[in-house]
PDB file of N, CA and C in Angstrom:
ATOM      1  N   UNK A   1       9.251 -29.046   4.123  1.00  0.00           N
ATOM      2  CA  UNK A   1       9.648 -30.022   5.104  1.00  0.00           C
ATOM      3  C   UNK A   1       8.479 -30.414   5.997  1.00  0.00           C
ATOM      4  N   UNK A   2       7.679 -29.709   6.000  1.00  0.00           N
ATOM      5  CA  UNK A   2       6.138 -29.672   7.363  1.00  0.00           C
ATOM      6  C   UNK A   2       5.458 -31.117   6.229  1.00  0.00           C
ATOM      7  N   UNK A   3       5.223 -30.928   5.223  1.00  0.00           N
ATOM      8  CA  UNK A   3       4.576 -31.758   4.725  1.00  0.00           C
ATOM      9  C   UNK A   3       5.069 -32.961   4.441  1.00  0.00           C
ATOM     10  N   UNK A   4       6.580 -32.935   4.645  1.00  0.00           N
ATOM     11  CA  UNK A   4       7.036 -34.608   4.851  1.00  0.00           C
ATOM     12  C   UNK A   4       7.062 -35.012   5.784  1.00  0.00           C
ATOM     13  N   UNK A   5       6.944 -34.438   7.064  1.00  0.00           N
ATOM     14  CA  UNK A   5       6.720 -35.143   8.522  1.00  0.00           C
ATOM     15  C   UNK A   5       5.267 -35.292   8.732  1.00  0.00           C
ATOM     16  N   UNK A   6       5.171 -36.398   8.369  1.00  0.00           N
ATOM     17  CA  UNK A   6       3.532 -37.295   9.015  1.00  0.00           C
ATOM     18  C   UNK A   6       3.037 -36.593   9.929  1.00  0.00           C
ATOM     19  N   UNK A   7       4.179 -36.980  11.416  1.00  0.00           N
ATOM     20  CA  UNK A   7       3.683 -36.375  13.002  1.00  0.00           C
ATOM     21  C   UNK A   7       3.821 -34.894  12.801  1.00  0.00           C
ATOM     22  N   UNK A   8       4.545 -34.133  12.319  1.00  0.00           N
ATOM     23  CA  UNK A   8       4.506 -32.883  12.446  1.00  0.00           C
ATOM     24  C   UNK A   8       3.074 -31.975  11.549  1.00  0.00           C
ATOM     25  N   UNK A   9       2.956 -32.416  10.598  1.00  0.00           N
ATOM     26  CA  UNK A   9       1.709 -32.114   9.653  1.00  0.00           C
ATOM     27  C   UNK A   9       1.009 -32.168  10.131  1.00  0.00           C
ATOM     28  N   UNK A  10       0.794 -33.402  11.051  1.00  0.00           N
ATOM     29  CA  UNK A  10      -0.828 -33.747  11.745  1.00  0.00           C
ATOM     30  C   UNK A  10      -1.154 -33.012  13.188  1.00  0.00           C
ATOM     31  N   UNK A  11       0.530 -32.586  13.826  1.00  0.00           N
ATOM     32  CA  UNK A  11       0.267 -31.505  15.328  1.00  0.00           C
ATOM     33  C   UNK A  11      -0.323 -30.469  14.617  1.00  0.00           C
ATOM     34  N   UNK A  12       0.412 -29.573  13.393  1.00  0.00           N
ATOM     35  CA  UNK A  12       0.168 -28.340  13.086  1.00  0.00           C
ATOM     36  C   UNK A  12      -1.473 -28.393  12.908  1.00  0.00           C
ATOM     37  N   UNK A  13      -1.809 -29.646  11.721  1.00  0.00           N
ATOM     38  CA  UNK A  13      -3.311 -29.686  11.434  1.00  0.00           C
ATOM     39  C   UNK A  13      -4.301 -29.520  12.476  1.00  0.00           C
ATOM     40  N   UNK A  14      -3.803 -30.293  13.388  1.00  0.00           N
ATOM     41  CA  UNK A  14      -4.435 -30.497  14.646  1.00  0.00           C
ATOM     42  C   UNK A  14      -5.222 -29.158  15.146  1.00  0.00           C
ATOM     43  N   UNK A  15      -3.915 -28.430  15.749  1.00  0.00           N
ATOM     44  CA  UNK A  15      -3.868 -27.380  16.371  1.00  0.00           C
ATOM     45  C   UNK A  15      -4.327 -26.019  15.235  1.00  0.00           C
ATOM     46  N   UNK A  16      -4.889 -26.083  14.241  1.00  0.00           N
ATOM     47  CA  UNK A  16      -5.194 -24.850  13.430  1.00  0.00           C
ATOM     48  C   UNK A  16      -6.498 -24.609  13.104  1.00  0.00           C
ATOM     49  N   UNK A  17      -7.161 -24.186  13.617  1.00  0.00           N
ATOM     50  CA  UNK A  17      -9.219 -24.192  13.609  1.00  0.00           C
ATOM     51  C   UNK A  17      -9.191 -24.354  12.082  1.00  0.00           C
ATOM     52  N   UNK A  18      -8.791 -23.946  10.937  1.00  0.00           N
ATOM     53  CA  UNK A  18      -9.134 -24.260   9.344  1.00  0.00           C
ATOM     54  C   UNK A  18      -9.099 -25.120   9.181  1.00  0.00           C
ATOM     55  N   UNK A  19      -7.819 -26.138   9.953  1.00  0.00           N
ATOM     56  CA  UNK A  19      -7.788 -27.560   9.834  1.00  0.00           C
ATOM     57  C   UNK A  19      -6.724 -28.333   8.351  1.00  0.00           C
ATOM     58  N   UNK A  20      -6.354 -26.855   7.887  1.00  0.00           N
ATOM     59  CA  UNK A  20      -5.486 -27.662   6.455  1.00  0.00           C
ATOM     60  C   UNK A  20      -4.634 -26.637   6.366  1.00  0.00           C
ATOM     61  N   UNK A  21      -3.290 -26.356   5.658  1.00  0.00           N
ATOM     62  CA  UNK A  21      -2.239 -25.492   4.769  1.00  0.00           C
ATOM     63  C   UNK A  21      -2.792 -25.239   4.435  1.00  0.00           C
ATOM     64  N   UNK A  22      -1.807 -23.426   4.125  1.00  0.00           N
ATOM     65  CA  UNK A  22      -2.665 -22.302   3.616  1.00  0.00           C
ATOM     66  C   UNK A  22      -2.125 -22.935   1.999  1.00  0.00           C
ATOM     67  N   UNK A  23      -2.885 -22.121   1.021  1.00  0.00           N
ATOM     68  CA  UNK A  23      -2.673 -22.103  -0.568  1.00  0.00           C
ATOM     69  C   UNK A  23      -2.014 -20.795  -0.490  1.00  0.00           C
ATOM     70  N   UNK A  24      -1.214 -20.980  -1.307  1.00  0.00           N
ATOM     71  CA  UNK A  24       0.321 -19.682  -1.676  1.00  0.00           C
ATOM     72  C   UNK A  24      -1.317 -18.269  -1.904  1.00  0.00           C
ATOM     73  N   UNK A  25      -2.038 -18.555  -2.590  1.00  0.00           N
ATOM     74  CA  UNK A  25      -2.843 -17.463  -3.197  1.00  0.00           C
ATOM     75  C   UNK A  25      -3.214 -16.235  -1.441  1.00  0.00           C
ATOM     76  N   UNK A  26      -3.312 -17.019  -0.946  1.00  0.00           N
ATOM     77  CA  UNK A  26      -4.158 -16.726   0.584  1.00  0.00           C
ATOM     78  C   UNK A  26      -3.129 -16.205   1.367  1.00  0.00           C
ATOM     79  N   UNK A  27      -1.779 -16.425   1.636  1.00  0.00           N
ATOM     80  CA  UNK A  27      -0.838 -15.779   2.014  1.00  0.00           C
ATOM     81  C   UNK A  27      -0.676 -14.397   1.264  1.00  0.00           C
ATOM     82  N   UNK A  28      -0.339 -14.141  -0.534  1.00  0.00           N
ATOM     83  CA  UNK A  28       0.161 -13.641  -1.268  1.00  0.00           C
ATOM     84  C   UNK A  28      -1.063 -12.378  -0.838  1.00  0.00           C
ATOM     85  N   UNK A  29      -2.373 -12.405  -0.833  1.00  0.00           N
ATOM     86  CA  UNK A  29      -2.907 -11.361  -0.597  1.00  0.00           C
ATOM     87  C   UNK A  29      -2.424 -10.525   0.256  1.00  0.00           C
ATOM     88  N   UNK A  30      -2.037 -11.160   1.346  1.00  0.00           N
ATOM     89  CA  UNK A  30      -2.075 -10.205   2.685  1.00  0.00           C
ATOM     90  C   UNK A  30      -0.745  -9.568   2.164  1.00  0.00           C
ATOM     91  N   UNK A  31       0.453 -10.019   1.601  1.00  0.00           N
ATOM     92  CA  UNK A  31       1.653  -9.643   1.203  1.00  0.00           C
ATOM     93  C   UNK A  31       1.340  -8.389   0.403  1.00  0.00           C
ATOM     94  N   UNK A  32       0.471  -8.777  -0.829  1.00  0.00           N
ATOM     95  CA  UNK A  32       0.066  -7.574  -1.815  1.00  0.00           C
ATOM     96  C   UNK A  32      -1.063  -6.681  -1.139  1.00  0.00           C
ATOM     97  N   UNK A  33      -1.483  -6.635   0.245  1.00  0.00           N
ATOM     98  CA  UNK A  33      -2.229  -5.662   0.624  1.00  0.00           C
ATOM     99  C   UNK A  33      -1.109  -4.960   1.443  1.00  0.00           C
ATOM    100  N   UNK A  34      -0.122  -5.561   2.416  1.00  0.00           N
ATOM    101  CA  UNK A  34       0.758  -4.706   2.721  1.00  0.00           C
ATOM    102  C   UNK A  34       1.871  -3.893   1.965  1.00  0.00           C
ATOM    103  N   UNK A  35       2.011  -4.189   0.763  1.00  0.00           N
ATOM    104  CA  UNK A  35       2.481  -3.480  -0.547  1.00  0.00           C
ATOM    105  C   UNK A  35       2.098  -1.728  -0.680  1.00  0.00           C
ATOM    106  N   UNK A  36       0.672  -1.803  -0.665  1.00  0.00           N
ATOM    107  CA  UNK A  36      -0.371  -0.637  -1.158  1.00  0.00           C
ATOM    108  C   UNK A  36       0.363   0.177  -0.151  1.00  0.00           C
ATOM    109  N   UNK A  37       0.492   1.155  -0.898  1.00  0.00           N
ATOM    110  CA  UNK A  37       0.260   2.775  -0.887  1.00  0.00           C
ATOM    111  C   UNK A  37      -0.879   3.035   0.180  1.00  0.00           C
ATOM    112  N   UNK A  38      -1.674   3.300  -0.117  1.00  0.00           N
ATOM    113  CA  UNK A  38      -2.919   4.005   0.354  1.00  0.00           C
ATOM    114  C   UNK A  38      -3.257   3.046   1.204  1.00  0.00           C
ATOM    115  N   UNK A  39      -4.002   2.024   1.311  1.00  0.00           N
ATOM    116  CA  UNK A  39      -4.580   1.200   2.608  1.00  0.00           C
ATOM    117  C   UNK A  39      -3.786   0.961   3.700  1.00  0.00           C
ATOM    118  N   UNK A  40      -2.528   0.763   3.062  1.00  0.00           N
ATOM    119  CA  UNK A  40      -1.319  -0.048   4.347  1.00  0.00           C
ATOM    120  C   UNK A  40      -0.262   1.051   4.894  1.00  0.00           C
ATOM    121  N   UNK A  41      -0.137   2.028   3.873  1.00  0.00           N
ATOM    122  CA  UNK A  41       0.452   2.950   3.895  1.00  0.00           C
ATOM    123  C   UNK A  41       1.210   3.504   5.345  1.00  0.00           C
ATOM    124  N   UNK A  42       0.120   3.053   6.219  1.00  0.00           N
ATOM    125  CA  UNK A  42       0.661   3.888   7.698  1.00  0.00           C
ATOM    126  C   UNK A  42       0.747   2.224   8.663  1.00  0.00           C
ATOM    127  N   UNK A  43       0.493   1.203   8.221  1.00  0.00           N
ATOM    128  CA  UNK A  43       1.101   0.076   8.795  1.00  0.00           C
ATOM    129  C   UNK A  43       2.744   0.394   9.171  1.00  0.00           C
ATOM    130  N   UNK A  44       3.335  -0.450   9.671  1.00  0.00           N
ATOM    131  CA  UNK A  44       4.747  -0.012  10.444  1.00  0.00           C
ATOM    132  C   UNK A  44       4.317  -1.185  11.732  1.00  0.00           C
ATOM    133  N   UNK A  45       5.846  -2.168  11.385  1.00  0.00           N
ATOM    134  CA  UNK A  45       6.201  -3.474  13.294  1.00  0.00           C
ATOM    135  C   UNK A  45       5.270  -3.882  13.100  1.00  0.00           C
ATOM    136  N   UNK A  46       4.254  -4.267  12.575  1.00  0.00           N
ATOM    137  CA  UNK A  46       2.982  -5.023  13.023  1.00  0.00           C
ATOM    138  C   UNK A  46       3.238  -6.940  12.772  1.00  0.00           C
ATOM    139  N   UNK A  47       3.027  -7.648  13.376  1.00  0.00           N
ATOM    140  CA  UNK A  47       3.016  -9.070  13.138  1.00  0.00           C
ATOM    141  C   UNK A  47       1.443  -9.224  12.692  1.00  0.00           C
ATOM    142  N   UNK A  48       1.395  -9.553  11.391  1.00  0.00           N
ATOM    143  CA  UNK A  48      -0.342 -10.228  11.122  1.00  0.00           C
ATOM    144  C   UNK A  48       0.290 -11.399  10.376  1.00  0.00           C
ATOM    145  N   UNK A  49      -0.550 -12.555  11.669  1.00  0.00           N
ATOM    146  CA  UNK A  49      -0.495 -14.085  11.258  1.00  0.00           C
ATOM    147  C   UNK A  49      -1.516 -14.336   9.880  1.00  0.00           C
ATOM    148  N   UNK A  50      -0.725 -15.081   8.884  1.00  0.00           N
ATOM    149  CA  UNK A  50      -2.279 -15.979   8.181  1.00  0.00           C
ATOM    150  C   UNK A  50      -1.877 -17.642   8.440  1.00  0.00           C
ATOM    151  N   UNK A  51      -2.016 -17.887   9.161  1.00  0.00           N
ATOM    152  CA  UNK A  51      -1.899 -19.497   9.657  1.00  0.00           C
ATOM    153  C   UNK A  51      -3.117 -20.118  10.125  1.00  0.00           C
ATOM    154  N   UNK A  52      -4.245 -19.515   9.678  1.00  0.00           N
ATOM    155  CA  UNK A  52      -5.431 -20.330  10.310  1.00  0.00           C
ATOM    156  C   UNK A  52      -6.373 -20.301  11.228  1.00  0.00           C
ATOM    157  N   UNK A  53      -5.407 -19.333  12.024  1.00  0.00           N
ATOM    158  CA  UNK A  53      -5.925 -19.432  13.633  1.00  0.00           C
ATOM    159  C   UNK A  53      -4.891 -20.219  14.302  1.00  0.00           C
ATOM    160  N   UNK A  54      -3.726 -21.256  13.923  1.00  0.00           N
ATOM    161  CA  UNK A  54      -2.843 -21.763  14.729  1.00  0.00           C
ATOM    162  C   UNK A  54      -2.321 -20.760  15.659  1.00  0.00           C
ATOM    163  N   UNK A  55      -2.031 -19.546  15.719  1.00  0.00           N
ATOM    164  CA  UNK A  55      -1.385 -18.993  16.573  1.00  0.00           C
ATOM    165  C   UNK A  55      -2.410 -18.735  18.275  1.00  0.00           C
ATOM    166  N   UNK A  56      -3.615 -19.070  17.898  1.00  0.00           N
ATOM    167  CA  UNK A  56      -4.446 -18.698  18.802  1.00  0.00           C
ATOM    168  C   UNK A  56      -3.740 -19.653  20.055  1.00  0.00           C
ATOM    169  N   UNK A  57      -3.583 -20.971  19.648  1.00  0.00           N
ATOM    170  CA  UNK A  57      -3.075 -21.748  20.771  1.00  0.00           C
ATOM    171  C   UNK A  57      -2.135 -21.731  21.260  1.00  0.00           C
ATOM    172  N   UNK A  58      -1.152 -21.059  20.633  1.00  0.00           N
ATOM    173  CA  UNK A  58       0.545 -20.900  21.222  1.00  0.00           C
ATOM    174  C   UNK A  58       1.588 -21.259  20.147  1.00  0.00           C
ATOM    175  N   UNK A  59       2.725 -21.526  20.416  1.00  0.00           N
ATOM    176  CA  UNK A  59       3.507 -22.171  19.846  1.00  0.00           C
ATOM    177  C   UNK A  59       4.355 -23.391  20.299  1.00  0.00           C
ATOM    178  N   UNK A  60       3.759 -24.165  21.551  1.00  0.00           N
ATOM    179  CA  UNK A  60       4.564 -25.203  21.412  1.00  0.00           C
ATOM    180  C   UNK A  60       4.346 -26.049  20.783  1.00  0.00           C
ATOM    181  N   UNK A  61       5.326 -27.515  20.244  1.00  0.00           N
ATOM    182  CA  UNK A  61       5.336 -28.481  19.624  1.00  0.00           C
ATOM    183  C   UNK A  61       5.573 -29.657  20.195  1.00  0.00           C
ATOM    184  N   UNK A  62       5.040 -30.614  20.725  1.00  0.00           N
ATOM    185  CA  UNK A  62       5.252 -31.541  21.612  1.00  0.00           C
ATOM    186  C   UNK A  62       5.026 -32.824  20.974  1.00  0.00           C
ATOM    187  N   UNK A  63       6.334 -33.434  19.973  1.00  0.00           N
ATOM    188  CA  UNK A  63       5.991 -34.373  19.038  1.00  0.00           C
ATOM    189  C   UNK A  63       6.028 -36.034  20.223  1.00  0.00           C
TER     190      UNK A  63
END
């Protein structure tokens, strides 16, 4: 739906230092690193954004 709203695509773009949508591949890592056994293993509640850096600015939307 983000990518059929013109104005909404272009706030998010705006506001995200990468400047574009993530690719499924770039999300899926962080998913399959919190998977692991051994590296993630003692992760537990944690929020880790992959949005770009959008979260740095906040979350409002002011279309």
């Amino acid at each position: 739906q983000v990518m059929q709203n013109e104005d909404y695509l272009a706030a998010i773009l705006d506001r995200t230092p990468i400047g574009r949508i993530a690719e499924p591949d770039e999300v899926s890592g962080m998913v399959a690193f919190l998977c692991m056994e051994g590296p993630a293993g003692y992760i537990t509640g944690q929020v880790i954004s992959t949005d770009g850096g959008m979260t740095a600015y906040g979350f409002a939307y002011n279309p």
